[in-house]
N, C-alpha and C. Protein backbone atom coordinates (compact mmCIF):
# COMPACT_ATOMS: atom_id res chain seq x y z
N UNK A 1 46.69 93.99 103.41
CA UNK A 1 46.02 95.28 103.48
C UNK A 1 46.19 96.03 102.16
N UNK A 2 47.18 96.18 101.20
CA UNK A 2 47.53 96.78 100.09
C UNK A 2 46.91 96.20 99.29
N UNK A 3 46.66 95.11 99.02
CA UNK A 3 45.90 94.42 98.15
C UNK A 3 44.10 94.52 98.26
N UNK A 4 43.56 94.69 99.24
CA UNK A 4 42.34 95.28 99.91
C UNK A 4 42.53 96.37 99.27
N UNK A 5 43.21 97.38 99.40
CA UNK A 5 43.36 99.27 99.13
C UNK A 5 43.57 98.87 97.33
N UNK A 6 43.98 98.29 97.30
CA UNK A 6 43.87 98.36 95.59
C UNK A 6 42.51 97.94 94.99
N UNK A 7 41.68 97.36 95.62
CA UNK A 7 40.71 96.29 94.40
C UNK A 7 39.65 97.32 94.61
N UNK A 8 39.18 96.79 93.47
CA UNK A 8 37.72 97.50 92.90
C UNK A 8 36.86 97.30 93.90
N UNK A 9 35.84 98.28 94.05
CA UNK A 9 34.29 98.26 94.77
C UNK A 9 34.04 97.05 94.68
N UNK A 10 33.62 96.41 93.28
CA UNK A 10 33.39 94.89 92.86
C UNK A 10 34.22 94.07 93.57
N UNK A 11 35.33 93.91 93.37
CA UNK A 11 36.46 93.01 94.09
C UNK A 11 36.46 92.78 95.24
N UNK A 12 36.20 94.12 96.09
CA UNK A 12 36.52 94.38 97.49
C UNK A 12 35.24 93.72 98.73
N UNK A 13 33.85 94.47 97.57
CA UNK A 13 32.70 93.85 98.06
C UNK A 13 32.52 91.34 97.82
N UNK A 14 33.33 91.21 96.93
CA UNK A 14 33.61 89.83 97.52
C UNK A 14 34.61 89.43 98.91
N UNK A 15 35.20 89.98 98.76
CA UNK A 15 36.36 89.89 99.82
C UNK A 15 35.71 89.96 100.97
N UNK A 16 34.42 91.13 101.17
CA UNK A 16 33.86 91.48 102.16
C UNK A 16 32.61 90.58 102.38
N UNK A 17 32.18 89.52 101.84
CA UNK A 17 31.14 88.95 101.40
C UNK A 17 31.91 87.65 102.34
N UNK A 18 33.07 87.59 101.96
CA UNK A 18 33.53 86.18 102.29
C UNK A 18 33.85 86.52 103.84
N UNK A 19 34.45 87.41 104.19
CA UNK A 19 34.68 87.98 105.56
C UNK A 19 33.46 87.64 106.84
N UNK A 20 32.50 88.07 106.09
CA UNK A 20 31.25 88.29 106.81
C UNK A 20 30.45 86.50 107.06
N UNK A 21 30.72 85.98 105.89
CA UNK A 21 30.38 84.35 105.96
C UNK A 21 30.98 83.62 106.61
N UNK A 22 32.43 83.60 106.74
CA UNK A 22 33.37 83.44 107.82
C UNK A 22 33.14 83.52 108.87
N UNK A 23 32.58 84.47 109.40
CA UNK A 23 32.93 85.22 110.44
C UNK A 23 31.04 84.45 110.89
N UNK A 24 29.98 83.82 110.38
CA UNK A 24 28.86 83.25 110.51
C UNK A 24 27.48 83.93 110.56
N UNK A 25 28.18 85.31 109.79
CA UNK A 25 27.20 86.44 109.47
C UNK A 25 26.25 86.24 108.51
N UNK A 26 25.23 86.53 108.16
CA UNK A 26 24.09 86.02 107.23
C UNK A 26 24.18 86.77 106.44
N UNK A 27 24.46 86.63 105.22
CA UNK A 27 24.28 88.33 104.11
C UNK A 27 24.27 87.58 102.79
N UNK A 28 23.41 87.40 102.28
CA UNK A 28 23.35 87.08 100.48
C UNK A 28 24.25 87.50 99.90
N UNK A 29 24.40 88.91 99.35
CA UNK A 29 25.29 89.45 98.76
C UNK A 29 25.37 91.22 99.37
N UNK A 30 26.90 91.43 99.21
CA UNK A 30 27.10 92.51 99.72
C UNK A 30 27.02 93.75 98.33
N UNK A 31 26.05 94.56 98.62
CA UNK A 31 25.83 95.46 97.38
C UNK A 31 26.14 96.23 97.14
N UNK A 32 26.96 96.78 98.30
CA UNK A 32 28.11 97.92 98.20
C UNK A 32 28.68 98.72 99.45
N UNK A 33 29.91 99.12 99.23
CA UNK A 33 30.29 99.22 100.50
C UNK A 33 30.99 100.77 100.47
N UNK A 34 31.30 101.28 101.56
CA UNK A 34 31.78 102.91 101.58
C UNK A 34 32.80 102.90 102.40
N UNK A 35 33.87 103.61 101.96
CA UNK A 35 35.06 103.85 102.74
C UNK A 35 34.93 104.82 103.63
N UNK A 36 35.38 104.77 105.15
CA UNK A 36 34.68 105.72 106.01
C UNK A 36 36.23 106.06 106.70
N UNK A 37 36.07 107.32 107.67
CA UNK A 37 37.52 107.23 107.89
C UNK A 37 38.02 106.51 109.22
N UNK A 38 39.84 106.44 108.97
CA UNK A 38 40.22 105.46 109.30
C UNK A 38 39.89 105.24 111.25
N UNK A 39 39.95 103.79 111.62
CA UNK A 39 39.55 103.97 112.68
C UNK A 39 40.67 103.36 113.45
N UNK A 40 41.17 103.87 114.49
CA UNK A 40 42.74 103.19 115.40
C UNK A 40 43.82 102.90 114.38
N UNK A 41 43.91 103.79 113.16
CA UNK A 41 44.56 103.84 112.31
C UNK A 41 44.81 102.83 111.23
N UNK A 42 43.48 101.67 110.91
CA UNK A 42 42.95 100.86 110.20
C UNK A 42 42.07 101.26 109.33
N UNK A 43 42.23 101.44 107.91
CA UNK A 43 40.85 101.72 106.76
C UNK A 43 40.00 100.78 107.47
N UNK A 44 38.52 101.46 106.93
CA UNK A 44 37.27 101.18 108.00
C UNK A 44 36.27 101.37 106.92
N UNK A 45 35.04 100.50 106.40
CA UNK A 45 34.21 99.93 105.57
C UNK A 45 33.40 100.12 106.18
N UNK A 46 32.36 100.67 105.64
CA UNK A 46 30.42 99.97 106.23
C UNK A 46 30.34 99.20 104.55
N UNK A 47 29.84 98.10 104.75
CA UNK A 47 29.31 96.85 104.20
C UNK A 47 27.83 96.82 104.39
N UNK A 48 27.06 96.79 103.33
CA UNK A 48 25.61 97.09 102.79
C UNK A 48 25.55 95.72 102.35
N UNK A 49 24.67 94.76 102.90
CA UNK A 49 24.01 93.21 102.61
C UNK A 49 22.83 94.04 101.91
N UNK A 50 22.04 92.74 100.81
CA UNK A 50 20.95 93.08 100.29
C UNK A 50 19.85 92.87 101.03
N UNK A 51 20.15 92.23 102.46
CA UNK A 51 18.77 92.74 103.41
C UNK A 51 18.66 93.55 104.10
N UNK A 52 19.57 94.95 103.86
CA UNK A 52 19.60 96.20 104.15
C UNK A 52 20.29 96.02 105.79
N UNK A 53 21.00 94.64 106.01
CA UNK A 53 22.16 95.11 107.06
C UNK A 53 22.98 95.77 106.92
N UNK A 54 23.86 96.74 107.66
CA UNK A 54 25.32 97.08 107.55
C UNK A 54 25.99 96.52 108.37
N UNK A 55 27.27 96.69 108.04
CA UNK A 55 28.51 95.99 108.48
C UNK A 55 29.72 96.52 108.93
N UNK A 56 30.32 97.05 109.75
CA UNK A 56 31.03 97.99 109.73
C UNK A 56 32.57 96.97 109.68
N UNK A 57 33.55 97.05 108.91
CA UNK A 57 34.53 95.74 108.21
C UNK A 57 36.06 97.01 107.93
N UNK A 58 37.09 96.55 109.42
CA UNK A 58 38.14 97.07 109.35
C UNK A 58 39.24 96.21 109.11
N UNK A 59 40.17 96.49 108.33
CA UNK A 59 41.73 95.37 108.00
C UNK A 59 42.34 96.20 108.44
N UNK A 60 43.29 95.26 109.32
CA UNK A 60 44.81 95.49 109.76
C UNK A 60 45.70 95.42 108.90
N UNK A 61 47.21 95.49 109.50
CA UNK A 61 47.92 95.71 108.64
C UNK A 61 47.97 94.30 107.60
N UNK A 62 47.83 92.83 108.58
CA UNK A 62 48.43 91.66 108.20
C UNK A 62 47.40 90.95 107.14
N UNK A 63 46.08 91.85 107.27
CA UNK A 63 44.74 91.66 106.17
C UNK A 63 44.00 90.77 106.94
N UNK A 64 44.06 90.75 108.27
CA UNK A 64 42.44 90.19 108.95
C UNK A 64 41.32 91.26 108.79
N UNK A 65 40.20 90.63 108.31
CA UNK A 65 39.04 91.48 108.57
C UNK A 65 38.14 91.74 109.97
N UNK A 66 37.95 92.48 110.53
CA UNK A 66 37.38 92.83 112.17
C UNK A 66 36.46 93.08 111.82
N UNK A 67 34.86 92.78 112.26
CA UNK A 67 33.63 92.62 111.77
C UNK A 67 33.32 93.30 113.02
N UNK A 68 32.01 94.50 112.89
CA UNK A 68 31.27 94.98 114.05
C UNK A 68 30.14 95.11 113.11
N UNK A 69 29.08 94.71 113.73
CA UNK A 69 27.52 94.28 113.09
C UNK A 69 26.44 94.72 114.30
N UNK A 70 25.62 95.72 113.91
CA UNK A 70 24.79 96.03 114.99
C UNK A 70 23.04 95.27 114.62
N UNK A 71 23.06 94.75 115.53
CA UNK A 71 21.13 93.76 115.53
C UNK A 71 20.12 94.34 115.65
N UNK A 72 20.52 95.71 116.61
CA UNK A 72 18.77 96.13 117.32
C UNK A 72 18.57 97.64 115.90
N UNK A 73 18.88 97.49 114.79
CA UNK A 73 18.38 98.57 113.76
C UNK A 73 18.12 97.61 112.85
């Protein structure tokens, strides 16, 4: 998780790129992402794909990424 809280927009948006591919999500590239506040006391991401999905991408303490992705927008 500290290592997440440290990296660059750039950095962070791979991390989040790979999360989302993992996880069997479709996203080319992630083009930028916004820190939103924290949620069940986990920093909490919306993740912007370049086909104008979002991603909403929370880490725990141990640095799993938790993916919530909405379809019907």
């Amino acid at each position: 998780l500290a290592a997440v809280l440290g990296m660059s927009d750039r950095q962070r948006n791979v991390v989040f790129i790979r999360a989302l591919l993992d996880a069997g999500i479709e996203c080319q590239s992630v083009t930028s992402s916004t820190r939103l506040p924290d949620q069940d006391g986990k920093p909490l991401w919306r993740a912007n794909c370049s086909d104008k999905t979002a991603h909403m991408i929370s880490i725990t303490p141990d640095g799993t990424a938790n993916i919530v992705s909405r379809t019907d927008r």
